[in-house]
Structures are given as structure tokens and as C-alpha cells.
C-alpha atoms as a PDB file:
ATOM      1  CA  UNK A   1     -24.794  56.395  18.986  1.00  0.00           C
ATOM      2  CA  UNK A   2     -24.093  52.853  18.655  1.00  0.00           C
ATOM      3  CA  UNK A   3     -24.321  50.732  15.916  1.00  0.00           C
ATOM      4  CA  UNK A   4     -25.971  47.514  16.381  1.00  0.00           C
ATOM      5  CA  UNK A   5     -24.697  45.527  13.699  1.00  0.00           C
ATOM      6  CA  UNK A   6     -21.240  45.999  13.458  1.00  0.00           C
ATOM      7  CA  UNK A   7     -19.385  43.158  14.155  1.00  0.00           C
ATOM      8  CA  UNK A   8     -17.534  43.084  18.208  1.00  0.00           C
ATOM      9  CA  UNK A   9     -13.455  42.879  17.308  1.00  0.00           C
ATOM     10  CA  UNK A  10     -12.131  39.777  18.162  1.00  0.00           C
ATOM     11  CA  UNK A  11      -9.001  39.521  19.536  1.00  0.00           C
ATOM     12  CA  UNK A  12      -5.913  36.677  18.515  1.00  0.00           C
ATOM     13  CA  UNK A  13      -5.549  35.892  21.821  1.00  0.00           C
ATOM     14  CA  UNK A  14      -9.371  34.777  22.240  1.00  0.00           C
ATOM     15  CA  UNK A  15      -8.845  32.682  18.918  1.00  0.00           C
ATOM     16  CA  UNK A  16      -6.126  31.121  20.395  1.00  0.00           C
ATOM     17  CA  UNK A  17      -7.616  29.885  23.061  1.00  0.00           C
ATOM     18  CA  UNK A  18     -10.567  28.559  21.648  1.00  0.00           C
ATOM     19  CA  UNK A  19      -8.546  26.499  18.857  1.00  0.00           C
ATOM     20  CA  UNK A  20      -6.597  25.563  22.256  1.00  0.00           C
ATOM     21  CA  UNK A  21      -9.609  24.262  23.595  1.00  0.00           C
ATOM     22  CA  UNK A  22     -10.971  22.457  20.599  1.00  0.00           C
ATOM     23  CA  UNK A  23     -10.119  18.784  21.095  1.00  0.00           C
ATOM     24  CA  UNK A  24      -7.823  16.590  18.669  1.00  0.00           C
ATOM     25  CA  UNK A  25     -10.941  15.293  16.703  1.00  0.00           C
ATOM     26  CA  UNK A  26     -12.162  18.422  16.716  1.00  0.00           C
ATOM     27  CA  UNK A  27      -9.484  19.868  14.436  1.00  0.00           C
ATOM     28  CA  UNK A  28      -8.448  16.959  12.733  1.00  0.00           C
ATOM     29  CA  UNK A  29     -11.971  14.811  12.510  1.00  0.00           C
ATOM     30  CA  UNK A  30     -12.140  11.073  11.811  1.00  0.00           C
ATOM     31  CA  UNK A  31     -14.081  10.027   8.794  1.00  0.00           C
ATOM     32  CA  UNK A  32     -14.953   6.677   7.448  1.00  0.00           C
ATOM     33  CA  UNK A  33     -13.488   4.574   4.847  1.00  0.00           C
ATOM     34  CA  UNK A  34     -14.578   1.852   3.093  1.00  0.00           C
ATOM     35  CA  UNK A  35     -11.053  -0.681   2.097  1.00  0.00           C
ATOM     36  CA  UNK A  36     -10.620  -2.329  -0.862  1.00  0.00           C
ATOM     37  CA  UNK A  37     -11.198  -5.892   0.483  1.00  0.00           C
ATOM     38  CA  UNK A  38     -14.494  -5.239   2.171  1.00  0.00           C
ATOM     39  CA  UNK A  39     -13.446  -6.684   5.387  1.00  0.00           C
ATOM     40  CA  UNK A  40     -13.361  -9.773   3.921  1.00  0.00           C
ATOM     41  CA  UNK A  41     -10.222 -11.327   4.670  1.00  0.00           C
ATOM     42  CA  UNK A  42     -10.169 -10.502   8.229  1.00  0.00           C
ATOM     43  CA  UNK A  43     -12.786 -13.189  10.235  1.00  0.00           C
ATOM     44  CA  UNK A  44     -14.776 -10.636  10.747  1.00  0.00           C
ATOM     45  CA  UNK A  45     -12.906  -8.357  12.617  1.00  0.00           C
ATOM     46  CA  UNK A  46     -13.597  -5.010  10.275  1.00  0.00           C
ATOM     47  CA  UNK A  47     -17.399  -5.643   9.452  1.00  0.00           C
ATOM     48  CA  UNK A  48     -18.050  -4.211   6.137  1.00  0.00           C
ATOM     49  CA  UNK A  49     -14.294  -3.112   5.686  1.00  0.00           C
ATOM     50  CA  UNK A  50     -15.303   0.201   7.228  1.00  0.00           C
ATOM     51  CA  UNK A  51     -12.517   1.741   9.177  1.00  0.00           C
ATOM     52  CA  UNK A  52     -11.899   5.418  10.430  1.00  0.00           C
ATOM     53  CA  UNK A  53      -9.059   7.504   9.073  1.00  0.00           C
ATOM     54  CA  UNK A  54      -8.234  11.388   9.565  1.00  0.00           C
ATOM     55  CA  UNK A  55      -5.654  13.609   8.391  1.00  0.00           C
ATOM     56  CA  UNK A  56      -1.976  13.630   9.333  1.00  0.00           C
ATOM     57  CA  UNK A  57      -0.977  16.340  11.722  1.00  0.00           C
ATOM     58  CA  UNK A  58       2.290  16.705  13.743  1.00  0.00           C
ATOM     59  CA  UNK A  59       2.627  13.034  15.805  1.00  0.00           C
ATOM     60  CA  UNK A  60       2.797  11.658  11.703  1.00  0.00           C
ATOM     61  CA  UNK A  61       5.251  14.237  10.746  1.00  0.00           C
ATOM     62  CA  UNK A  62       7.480  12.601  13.284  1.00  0.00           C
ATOM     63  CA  UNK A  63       6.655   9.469  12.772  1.00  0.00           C
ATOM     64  CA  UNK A  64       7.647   9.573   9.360  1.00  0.00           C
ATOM     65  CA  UNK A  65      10.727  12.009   9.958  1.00  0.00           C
ATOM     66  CA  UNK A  66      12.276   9.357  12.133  1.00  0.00           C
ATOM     67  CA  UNK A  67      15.322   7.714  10.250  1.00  0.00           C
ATOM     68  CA  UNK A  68      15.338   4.735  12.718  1.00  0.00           C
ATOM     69  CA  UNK A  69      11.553   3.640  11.784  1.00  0.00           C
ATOM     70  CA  UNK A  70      12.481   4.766   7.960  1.00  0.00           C
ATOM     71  CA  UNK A  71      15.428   2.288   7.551  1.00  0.00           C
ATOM     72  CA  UNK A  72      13.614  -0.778   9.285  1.00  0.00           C
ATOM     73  CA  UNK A  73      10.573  -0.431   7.565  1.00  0.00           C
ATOM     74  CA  UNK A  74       8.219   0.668  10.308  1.00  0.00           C
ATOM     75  CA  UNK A  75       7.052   3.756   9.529  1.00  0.00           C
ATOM     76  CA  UNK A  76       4.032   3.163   7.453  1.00  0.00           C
ATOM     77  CA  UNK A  77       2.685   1.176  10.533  1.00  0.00           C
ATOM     78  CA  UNK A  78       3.405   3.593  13.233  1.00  0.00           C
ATOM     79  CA  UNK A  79       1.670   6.158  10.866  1.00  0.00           C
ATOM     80  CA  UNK A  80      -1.451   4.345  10.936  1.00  0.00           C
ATOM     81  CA  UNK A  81      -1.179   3.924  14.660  1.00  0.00           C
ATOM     82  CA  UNK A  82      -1.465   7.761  14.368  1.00  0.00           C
ATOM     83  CA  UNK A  83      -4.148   8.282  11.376  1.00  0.00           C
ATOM     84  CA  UNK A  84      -5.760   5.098  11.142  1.00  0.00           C
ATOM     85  CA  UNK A  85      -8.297   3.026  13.298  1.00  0.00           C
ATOM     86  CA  UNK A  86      -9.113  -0.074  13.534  1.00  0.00           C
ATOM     87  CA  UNK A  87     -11.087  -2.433  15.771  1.00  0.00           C
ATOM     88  CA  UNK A  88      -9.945  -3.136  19.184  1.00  0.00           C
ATOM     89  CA  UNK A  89      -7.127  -5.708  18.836  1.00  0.00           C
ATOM     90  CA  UNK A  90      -6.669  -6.066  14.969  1.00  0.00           C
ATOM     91  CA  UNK A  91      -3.308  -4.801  14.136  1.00  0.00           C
ATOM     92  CA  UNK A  92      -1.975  -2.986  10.599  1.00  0.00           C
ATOM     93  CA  UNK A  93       0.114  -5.686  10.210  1.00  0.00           C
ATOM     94  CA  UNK A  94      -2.478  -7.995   9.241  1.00  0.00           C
ATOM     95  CA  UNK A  95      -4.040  -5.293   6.533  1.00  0.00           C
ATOM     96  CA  UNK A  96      -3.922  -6.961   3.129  1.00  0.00           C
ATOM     97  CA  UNK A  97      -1.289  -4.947   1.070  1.00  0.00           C
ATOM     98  CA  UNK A  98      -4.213  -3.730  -1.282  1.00  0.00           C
ATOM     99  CA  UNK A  99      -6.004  -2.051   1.367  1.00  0.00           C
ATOM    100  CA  UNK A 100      -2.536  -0.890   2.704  1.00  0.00           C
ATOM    101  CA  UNK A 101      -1.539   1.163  -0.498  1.00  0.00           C
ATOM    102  CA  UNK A 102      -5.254   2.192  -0.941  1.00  0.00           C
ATOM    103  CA  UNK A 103      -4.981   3.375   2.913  1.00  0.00           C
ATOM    104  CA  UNK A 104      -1.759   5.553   2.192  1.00  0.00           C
ATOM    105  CA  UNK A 105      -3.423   7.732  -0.932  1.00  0.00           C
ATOM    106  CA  UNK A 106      -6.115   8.274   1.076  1.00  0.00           C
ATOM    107  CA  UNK A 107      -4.322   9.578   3.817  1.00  0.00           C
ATOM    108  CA  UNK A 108      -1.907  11.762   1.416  1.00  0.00           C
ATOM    109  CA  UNK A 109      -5.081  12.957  -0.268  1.00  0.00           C
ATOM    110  CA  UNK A 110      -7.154  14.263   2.770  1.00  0.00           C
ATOM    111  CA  UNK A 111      -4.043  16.141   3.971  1.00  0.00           C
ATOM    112  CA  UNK A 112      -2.510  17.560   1.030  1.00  0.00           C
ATOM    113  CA  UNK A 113      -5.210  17.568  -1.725  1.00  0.00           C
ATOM    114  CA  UNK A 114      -4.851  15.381  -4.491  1.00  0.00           C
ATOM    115  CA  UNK A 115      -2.409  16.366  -6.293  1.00  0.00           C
ATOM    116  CA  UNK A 116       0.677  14.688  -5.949  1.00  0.00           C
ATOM    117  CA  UNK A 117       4.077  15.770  -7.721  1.00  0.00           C
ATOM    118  CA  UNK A 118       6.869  13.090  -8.141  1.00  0.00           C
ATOM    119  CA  UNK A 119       9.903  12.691 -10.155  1.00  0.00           C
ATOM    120  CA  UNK A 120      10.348  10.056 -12.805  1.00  0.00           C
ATOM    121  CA  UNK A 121      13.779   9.361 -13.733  1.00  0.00           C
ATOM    122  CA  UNK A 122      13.923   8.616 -17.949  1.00  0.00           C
ATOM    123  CA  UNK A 123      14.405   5.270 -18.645  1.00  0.00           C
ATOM    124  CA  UNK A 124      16.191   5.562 -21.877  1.00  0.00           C
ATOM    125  CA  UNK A 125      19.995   4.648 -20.820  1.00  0.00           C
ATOM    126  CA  UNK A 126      20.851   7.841 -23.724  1.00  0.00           C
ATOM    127  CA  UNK A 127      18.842  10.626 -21.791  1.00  0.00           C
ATOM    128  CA  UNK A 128      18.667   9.422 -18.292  1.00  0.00           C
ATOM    129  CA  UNK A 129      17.040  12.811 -16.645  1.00  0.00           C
ATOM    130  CA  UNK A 130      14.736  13.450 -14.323  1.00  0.00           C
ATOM    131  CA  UNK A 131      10.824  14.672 -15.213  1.00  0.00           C
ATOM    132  CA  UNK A 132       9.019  16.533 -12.640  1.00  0.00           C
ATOM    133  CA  UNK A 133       5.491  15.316 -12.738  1.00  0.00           C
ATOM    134  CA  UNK A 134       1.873  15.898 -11.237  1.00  0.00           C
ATOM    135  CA  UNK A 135      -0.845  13.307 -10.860  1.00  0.00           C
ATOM    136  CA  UNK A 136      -4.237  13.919  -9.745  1.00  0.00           C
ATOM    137  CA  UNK A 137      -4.977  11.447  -6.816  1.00  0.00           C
ATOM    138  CA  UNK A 138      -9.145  11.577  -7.817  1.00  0.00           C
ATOM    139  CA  UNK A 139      -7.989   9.075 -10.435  1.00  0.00           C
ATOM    140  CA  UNK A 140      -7.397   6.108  -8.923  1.00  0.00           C
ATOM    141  CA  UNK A 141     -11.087   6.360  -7.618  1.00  0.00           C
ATOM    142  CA  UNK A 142     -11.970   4.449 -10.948  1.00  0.00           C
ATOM    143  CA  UNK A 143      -9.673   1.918 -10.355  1.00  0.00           C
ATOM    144  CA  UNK A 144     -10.267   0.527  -6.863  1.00  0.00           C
ATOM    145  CA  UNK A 145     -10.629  -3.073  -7.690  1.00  0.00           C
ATOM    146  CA  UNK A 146     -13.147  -4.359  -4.585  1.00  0.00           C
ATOM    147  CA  UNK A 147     -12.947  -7.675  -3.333  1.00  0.00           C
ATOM    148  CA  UNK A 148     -15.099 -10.581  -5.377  1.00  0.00           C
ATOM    149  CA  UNK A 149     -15.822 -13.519  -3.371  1.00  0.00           C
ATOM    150  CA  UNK A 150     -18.566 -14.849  -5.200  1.00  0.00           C
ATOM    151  CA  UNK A 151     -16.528 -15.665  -8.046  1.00  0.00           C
ATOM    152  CA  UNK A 152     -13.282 -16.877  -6.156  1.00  0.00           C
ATOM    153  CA  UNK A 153     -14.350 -18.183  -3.289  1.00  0.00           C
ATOM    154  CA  UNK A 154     -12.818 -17.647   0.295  1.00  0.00           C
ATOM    155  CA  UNK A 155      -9.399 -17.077   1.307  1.00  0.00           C
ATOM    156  CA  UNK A 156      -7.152 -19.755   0.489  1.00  0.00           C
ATOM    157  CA  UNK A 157      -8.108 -19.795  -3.250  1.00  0.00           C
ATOM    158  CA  UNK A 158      -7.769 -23.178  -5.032  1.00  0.00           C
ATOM    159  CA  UNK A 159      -5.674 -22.614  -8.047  1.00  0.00           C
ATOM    160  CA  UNK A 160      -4.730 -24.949 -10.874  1.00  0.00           C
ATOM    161  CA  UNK A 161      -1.361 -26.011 -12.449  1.00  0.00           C
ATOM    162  CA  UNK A 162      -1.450 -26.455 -15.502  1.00  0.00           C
ATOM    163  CA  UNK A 163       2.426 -27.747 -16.451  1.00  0.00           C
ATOM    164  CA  UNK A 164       2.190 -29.961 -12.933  1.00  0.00           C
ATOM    165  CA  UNK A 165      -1.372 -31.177 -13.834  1.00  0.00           C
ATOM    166  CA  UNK A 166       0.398 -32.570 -16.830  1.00  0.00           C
ATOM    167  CA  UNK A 167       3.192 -34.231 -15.463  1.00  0.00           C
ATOM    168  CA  UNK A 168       0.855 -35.568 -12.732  1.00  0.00           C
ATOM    169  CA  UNK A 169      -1.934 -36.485 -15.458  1.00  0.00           C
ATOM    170  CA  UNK A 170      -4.272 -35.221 -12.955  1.00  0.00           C
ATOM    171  CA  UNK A 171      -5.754 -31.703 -11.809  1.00  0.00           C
ATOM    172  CA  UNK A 172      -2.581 -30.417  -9.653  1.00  0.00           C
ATOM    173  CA  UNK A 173      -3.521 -27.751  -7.510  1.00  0.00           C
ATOM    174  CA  UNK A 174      -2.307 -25.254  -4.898  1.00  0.00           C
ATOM    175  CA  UNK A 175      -4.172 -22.883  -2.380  1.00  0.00           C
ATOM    176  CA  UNK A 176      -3.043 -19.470  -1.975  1.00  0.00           C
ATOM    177  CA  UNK A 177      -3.645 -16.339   0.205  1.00  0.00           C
ATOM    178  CA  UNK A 178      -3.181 -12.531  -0.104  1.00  0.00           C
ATOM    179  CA  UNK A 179      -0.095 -10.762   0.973  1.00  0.00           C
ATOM    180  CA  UNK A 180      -0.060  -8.837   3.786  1.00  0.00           C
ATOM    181  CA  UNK A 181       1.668  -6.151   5.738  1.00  0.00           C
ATOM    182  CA  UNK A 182       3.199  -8.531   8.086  1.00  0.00           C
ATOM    183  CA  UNK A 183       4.533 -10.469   4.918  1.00  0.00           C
ATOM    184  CA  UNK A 184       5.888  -7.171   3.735  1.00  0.00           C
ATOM    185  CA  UNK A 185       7.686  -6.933   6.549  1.00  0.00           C
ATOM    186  CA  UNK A 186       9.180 -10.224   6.691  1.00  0.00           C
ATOM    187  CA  UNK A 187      10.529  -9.330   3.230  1.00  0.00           C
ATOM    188  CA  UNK A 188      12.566  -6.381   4.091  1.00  0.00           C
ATOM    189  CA  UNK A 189      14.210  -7.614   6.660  1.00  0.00           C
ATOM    190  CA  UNK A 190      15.143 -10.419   4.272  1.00  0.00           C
ATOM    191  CA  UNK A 191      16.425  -8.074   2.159  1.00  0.00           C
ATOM    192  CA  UNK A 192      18.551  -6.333   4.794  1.00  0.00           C
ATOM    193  CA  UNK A 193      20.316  -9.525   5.552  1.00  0.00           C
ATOM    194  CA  UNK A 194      20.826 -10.389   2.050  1.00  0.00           C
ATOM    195  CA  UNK A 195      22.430  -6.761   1.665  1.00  0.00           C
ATOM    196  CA  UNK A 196      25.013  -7.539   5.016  1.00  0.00           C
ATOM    197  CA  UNK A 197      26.201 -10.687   3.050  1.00  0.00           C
ATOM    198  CA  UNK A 198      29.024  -8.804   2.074  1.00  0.00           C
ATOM    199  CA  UNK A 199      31.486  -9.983  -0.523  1.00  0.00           C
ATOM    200  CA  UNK A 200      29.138 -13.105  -0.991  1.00  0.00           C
ATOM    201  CA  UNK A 201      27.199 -14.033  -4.337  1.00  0.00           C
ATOM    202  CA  UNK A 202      23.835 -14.531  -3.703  1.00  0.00           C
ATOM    203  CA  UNK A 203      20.422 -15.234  -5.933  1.00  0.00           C
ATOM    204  CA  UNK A 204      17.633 -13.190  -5.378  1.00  0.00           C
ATOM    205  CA  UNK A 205      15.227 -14.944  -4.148  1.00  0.00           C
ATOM    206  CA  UNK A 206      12.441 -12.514  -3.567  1.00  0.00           C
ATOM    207  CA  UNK A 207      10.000 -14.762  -5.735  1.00  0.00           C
ATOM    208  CA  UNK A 208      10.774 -18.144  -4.146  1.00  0.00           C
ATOM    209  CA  UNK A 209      10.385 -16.341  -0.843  1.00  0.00           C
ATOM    210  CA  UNK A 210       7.142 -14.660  -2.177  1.00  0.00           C
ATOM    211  CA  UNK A 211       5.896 -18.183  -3.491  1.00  0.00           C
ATOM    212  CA  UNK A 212       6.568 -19.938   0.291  1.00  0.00           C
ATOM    213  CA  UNK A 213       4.714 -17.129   2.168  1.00  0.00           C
ATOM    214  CA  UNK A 214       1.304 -17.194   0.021  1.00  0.00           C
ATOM    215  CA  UNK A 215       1.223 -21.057  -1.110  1.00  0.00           C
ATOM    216  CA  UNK A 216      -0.536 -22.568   2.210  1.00  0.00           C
ATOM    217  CA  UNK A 217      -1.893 -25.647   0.699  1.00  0.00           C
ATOM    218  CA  UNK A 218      -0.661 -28.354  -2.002  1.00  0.00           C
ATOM    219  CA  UNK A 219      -2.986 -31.245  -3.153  1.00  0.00           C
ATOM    220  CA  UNK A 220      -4.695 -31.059   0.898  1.00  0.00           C
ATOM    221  CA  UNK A 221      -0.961 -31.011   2.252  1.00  0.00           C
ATOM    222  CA  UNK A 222      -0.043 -28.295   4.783  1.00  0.00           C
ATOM    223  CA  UNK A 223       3.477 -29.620   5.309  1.00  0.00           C
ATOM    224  CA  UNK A 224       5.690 -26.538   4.878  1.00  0.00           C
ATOM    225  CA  UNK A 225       8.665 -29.084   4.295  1.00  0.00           C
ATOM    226  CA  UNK A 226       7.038 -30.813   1.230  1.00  0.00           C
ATOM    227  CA  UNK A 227       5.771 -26.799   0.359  1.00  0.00           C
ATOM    228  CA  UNK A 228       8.810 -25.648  -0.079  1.00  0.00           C
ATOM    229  CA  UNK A 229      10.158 -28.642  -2.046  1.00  0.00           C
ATOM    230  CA  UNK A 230       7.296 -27.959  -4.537  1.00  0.00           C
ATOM    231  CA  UNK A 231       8.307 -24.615  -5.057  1.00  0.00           C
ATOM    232  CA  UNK A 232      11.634 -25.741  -6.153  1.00  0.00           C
ATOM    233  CA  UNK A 233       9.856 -27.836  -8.287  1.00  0.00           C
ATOM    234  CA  UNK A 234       7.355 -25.486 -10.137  1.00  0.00           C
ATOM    235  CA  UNK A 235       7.714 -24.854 -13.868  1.00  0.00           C
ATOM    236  CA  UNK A 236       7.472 -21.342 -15.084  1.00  0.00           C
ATOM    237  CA  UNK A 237       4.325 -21.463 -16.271  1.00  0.00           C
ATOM    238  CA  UNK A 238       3.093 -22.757 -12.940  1.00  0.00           C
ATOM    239  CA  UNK A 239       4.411 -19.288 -10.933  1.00  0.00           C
ATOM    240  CA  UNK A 240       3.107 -17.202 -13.914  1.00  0.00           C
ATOM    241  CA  UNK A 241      -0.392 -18.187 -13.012  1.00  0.00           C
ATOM    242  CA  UNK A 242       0.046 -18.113  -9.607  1.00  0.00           C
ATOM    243  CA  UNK A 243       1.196 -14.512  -9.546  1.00  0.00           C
ATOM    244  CA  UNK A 244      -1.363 -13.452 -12.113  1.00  0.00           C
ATOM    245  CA  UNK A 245      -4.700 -15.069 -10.239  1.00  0.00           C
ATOM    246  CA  UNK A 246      -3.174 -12.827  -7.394  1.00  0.00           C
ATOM    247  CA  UNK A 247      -2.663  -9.877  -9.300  1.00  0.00           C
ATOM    248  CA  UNK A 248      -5.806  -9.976 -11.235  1.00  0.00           C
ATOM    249  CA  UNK A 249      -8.211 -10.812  -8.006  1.00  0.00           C
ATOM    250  CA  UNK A 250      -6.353  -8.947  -5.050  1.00  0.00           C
ATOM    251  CA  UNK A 251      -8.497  -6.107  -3.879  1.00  0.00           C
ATOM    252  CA  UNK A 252      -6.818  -2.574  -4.050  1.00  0.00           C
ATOM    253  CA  UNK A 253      -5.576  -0.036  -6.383  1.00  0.00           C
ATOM    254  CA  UNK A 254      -3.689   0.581  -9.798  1.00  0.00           C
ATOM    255  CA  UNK A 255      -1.032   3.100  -9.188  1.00  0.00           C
ATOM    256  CA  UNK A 256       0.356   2.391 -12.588  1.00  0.00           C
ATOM    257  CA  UNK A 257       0.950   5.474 -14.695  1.00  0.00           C
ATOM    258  CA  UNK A 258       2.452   6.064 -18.188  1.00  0.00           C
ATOM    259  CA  UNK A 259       4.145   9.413 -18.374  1.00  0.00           C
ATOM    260  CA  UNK A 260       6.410  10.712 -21.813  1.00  0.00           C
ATOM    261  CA  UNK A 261       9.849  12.197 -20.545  1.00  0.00           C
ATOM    262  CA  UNK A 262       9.355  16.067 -21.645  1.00  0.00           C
ATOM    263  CA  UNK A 263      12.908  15.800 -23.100  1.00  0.00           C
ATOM    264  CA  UNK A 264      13.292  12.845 -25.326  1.00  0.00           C
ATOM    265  CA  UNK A 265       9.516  11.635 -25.774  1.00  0.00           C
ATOM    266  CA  UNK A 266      10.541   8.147 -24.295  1.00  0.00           C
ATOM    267  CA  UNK A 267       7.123   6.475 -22.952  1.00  0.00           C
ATOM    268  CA  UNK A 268       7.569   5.225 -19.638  1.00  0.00           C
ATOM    269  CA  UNK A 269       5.263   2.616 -17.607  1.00  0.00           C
ATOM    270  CA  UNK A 270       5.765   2.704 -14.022  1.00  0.00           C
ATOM    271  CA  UNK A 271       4.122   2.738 -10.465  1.00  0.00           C
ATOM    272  CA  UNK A 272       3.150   5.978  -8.723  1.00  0.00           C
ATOM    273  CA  UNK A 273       6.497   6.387  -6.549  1.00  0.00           C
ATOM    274  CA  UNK A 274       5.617   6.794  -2.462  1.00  0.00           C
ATOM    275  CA  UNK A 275       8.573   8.580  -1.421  1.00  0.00           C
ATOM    276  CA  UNK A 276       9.486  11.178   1.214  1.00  0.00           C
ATOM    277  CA  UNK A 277       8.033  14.327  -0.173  1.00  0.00           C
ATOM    278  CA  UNK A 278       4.215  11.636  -1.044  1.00  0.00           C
ATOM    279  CA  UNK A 279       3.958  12.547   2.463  1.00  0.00           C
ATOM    280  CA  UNK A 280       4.995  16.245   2.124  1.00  0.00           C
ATOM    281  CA  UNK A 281       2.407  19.493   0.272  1.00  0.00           C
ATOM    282  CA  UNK A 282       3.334  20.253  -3.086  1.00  0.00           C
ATOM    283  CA  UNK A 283       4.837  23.360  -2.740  1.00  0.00           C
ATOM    284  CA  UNK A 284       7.086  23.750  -5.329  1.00  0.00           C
ATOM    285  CA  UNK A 285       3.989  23.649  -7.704  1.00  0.00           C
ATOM    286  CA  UNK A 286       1.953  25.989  -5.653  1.00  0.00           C
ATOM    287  CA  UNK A 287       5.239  28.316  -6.034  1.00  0.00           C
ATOM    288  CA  UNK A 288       5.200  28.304  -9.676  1.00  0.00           C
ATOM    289  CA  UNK A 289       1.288  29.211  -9.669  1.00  0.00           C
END
């Protein structure tokens, strides 16, 4: 007699071939995302600021396990190649660095779950040791700061100097832009020239260099020449609110955490670290579970 409702045996080698016949999307399927910025910033080229994203899977693994791409700085934008897309023609590069960071967490959280364990180094000079701690990716959903043109205007943003405006006894202004992955990358290699300088003294000049890539404007003058002389010319007070107004409006996220070292109750504030093992599953805390 047979019985009609048991269930046929399937074999492993019929699984196999099925999940061998499943296409790429199939397994790993693209969803949408909404960036930080809206689309805002980009002429138009990512209506909405909708873009597609899907897990990581093997082609990221090497991606990000190549030392070559790791050293120059590269890998972040071959891994979107790989998990990210975007309209036909727009490339990573021009991503503002807000939707950048917001685009990496996202990735790391739709592949390995949300929660994250890093290692925080103390920074009291008399303990010095390293915490092993876990963060739960869900929230920065509360902080994703969205873009707010109605109240700043479009891209370049007129700011005000206030130490200039008083030398110049008039309203001294500047017009600014977001940073960008392409700035980024400009910076590292900066920094990798700076470090083959050897046996030479040199300042650091990261926020002069910050300062010439975002300040596009001064007083209706484009002339990067008479720019740059500026710059050299600012007062303190002048940068501060320069690199506040950018802090306070760019679109993105707050990856700033305060954490107390479990062996001398120091209180630490620092950003979320992205390191090698962001992009790797937490096992050692599934281990001890």
C-alpha cells in the first residue's frame, strides 16, 4: 500500500543542481535603497537617490582580500562595482562621502546581520588595552541625517565669514561643496606621497588640502590661484565655520559611539572603526553563544 502523503526523498545531487541553475540575482537579490542625499547632488542622475544594492558574495570577498586594491585605496569602489548599482554612466567616485559610509553599513548589514564586533583600543596612556565590543547596526537608522535643500539651498552653499567680513567691513563670503569619493581619493594618495618624503619635515596639511578641494567660489571669483591664496589667509574662526556648516548639513550617518573600557572605566568617544573583519561575520561572538 502506498502512502500518498509522504513526502518523495530528495536527493543532494537534485538540490545541487537546481541552486546551480538559479541565477546570480536569484540567490543574492537586488533591493532598493534610498541614500542619504536624496539624489540631490548628482544633476539628476539618481532620481530620488534610489539605487539598488545586494549582498556581498564571493567576487567582494576578493575584491576586498586583494592587498594591491587595499593599499591604494580602491577597494571600497571595486566593491560597489560588485554590490552596488547605479545609473548607466554615474560612477562611485562621484558618491558624496555621506552616502558612501551610509552605503558600506548597509552592505555589512544585509550580509552579516547587524551586529558588528570591533575592537577599541583604551585611550588612557596608563591602561592602553584593547576592548572587544558589539554594536547593533539597526541604530544608526535614527541617525541618517537626509539631505535639506530647502533650508540651504543648492550645491555650492554660500557661507559667511565672519573674522574676514570684519576685516573687509563687508559680508565676506565663500561657496562650498560636499566631499566626495573622488576627493577621498585624491587625499590618500596625498598622503602616500607625503609618507615617501623620507627623512624630510613636513606639515600636515590635510586641512588646507581639505579647504582647496570644497571652497569653489570666493566673493563670485572662481580663480583657483586667488582660492588658494585665501586659504592661506583664513583666520581660525573662518575654517571653524566652514567645517561645521559641512558637518552639520552633509547628508549621511553618525557612526560616533561612546563605549567605557571594561578595565579601567575610561569613557571613550570615537567613530565606528571599518576595518578588515567590518567586512567579515562575527564569529567569534557566535562562538561564545
Amino acid at each position: 500500500m502506498v502512502d500518498d502523503n509522504k513526502i518523495p526523498e530528495v536527493k543532494p545531487s537534485d538540490v545541487l543542481d537546481s541552486v546551480l541553475k538559479m541565477s546570480d540575482d536569484d540567490i543574492m537579490p537586488w533591493e532598493d535603497v534610498t541614500l542619504p542625499s536624496l539624489g540631490l547632488y548628482y544633476d539628476s542622475k539618481v532620481p530620488g537617490g534610489v539605487v539598488k544594492v545586494k549582498a556581498m558574495g564571493l567576487a567582494a570577498d576578493k575584491v576586498l582580500a586583494t592587498q594591491r586594491l587595499a593599499q591604494n585605496g580602491k577597494s571600497i569602489d571595486y566593491l560597489f562595482k560588485k554590490c552596488v548599482k547605479l545609473p548607466d554612466g554615474f560612477d562611485a567616485k562621484n558618491l558624496l562621502v555621506g552616502d558612501r559610509v551610509f552605503l558600506l553599513y548597509y552592505l555589512r548589514g544585509i550580509t552579516h546581520g547587524n551586529m558588528y564586533e570591533y575592537v577599541a583600543k583604551c585611550t588612557n596612556e596608563e591602561c592602553g588595552k584593547e576592548n572587544i565590543k558589539s554594536y547593533d547596526l539597526n541604530n544608526l537608522v535614527p541617525t541618517i541625517k537626509r539631505a535639506d535643500s530647502e533650508n540651504i539651498g543648492t550645491e555650492p552653499f554660500k557661507v559667511v565669514l565672519p573674522h574676514m567680513s570684519k576685516v573687509a567691513k563687508a559680508d565676506f563670503w565663500v561657496k562650498v561643496r560636499f566631499m566626495r569619493g573622488y576627493d577621498l581619493e585624491s587625499m590618500f594618495n596625498n598622503r602616500n606621497v607625503n609618507k615617501r618624503l623620507k627623512g624630510i619635515e613636513t606639515l600636515d596639511e590635510t586641512i588646507e588640502d581639505h579647504l582647496n578641494m570644497l571652497i569653489v567660489n570666493a566673493m563670485g571669483s572662481e580663480d583657483r590661484n586667488k582660492i588658494r591664496t585665501l586659504i592661506g589667509k583664513l583666520h581660525s574662526t573662518d575654517t571653524a565655520v566652514i567645517r561645521e556648516f559641512l558637518r552639520v548639513n552633509s547628508p549621511g550617518i553618525d557612526t560616533s559611539v561612546e563605549i567605557e573600557c571594561e578595565f579601567c572605566s575610561n569613557l571613550m568617544k570615537m567613530e565606528l572603526p571599518i576595518t578588515e573583519s567590518f567586512f567579515r561575520p562575527t564569529f567569534a561572538r557566535v562562538n561564545r553563544e
